[in-house]
N, C-alpha and C. Protein backbone atom coordinates (compact mmCIF):
# COMPACT_ATOMS: atom_id res chain seq x y z
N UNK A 1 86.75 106.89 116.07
CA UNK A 1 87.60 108.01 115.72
C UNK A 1 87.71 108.08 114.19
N UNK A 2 87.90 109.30 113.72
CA UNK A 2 87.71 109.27 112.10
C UNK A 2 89.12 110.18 111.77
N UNK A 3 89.57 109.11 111.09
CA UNK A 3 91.22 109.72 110.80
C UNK A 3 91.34 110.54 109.86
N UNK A 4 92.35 111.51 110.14
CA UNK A 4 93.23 112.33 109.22
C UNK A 4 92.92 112.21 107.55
N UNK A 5 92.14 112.87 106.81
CA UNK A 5 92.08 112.64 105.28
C UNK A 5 92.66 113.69 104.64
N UNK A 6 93.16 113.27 103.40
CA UNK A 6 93.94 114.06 102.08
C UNK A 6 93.48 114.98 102.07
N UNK A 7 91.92 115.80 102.44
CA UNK A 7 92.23 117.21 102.47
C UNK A 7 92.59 118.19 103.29
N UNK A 8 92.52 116.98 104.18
CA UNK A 8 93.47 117.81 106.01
C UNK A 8 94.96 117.90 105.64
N UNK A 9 95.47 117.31 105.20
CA UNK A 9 96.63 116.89 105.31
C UNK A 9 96.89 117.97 104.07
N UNK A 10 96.63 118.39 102.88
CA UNK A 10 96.48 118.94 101.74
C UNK A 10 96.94 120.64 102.70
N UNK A 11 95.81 120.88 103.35
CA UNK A 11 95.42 122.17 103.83
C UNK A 11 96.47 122.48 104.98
N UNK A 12 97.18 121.67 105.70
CA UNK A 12 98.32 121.86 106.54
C UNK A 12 99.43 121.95 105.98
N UNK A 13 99.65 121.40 104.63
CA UNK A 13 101.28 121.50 103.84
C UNK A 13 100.84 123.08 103.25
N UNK A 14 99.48 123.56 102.63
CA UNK A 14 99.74 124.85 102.10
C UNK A 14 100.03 125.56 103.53
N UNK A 15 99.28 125.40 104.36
CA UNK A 15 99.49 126.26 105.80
C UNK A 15 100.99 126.39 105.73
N UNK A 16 101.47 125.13 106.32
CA UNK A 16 102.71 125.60 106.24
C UNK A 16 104.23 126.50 105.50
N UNK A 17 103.80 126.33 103.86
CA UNK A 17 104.00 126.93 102.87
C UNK A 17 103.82 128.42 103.33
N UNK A 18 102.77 128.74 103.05
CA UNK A 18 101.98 130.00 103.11
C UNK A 18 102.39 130.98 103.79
N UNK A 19 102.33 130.21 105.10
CA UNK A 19 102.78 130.70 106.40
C UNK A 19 104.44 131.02 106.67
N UNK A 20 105.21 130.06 106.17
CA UNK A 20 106.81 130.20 105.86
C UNK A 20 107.07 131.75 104.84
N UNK A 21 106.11 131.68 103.61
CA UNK A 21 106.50 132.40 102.89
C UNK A 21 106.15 133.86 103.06
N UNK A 22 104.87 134.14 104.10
CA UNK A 22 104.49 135.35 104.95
C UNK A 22 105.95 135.79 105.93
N UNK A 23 106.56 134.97 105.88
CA UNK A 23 107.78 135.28 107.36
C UNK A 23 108.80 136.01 106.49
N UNK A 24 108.38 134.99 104.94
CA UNK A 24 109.90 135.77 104.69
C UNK A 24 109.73 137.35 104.34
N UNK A 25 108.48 137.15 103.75
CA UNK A 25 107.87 138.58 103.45
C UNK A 25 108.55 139.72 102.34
N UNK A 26 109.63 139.10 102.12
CA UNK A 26 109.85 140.24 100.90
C UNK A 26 110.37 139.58 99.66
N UNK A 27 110.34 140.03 98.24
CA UNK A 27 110.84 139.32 97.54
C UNK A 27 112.15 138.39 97.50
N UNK A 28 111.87 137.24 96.75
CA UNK A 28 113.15 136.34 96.80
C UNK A 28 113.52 136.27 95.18
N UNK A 29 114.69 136.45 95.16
CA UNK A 29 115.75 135.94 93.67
C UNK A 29 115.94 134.42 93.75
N UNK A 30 115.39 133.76 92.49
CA UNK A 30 115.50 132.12 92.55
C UNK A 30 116.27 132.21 91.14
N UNK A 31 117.49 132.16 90.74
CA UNK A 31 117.95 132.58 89.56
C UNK A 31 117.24 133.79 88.66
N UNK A 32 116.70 133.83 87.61
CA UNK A 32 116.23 134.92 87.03
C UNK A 32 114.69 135.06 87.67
N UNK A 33 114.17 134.30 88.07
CA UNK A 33 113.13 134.64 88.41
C UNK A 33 112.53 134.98 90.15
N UNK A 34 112.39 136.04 89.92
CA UNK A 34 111.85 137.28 91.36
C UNK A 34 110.37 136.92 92.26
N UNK A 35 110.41 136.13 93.26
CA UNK A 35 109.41 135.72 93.89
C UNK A 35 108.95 136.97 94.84
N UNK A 36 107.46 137.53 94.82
CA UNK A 36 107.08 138.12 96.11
C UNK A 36 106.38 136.87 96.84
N UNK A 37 107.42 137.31 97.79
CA UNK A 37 107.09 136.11 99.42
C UNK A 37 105.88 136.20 99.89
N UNK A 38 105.61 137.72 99.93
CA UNK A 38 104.04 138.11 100.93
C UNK A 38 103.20 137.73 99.91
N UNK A 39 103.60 138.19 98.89
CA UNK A 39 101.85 137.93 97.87
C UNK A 39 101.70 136.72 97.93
N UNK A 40 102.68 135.64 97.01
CA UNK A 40 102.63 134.32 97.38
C UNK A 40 102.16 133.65 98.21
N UNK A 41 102.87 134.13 99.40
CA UNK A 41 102.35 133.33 101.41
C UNK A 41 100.96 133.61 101.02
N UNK A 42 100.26 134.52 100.81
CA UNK A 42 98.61 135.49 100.82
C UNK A 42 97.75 134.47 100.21
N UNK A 43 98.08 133.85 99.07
CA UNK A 43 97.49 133.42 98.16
C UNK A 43 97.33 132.20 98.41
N UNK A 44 98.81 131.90 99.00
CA UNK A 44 98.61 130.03 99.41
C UNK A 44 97.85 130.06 100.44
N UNK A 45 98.23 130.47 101.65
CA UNK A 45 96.98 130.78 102.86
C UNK A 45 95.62 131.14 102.23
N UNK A 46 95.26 131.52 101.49
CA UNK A 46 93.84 131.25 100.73
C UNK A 46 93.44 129.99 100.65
N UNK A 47 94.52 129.83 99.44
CA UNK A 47 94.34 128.36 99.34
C UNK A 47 94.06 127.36 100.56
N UNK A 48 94.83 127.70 101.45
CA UNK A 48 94.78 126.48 102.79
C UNK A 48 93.04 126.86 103.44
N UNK A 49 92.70 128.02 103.10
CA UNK A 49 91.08 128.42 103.43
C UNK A 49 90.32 127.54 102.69
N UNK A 50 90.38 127.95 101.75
CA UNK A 50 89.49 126.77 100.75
C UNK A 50 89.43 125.12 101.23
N UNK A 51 90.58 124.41 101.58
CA UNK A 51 90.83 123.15 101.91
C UNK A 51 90.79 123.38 102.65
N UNK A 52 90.49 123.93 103.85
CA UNK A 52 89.84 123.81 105.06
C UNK A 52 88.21 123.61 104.89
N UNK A 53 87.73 124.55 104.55
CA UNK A 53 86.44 123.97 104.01
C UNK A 53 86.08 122.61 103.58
N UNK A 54 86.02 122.68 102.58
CA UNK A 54 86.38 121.16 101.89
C UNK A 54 86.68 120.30 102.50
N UNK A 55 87.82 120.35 103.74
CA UNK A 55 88.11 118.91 104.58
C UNK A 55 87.13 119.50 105.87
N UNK A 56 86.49 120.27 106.30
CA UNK A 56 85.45 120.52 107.13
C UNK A 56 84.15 119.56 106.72
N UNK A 57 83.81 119.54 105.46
CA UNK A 57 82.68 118.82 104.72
C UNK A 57 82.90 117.54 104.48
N UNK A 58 84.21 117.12 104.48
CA UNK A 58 84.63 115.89 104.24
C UNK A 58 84.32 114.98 106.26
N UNK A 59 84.76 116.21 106.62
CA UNK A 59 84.79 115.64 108.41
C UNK A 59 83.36 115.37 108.59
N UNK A 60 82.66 116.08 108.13
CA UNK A 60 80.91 116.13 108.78
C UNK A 60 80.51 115.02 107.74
N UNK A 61 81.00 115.11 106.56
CA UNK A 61 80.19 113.47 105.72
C UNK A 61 80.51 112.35 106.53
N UNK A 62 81.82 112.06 106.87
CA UNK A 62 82.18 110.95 107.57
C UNK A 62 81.44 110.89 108.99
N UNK A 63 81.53 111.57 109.60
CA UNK A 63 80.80 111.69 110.66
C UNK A 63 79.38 111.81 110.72
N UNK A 64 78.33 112.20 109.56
CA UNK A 64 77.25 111.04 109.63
C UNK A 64 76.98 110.00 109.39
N UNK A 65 77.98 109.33 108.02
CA UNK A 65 78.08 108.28 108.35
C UNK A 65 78.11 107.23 108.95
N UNK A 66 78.81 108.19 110.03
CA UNK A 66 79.67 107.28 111.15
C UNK A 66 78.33 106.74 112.46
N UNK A 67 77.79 107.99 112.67
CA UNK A 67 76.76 108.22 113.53
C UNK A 67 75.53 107.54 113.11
N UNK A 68 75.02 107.48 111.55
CA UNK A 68 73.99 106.89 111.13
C UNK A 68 74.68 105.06 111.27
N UNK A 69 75.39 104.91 111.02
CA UNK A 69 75.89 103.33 111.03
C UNK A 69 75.70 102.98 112.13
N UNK A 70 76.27 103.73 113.66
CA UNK A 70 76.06 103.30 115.13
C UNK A 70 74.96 103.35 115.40
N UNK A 71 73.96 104.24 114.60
CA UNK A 71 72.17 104.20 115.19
C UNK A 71 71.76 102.95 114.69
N UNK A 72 72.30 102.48 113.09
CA UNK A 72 71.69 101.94 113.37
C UNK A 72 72.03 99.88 113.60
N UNK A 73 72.60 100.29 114.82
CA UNK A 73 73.21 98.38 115.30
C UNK A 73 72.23 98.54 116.20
């Protein structure tokens, strides 16, 4: 089994982010400064695209690894 790595784990905290900040969906007041929720959520969910990739490539390196090491015992 090939465990959980930093860019899985990376790509599920923006998910979650992203995804929170799509719900709220409209701008937020954080003292003087004016957050848009949707654009924000948009951008981080990008982001979580990208590190999905990236930990997709990270899954398939390990996993030939993994597969070339068991061929060859």
């Amino acid at each position: 089994m090939i465990a959980a790595g930093a860019s899985g784990k990376i790509k599920t905290v923006l998910q979650l982010v992203g995804i929170s900040l799509l719900l709220v969906h409209y701008p937020v007041a954080i003292g003087p400064v004016v957050i848009d929720a949707h654009r924000s959520g948009l951008w981080i969910v990008y982001g979580s695209l990208v590190m999905s990739l990236v930990s997709a490539a990270d899954y398939l390196r390990f996993f030939a690894e993994a597969a070339a090491k068991q061929a060859a015992e």
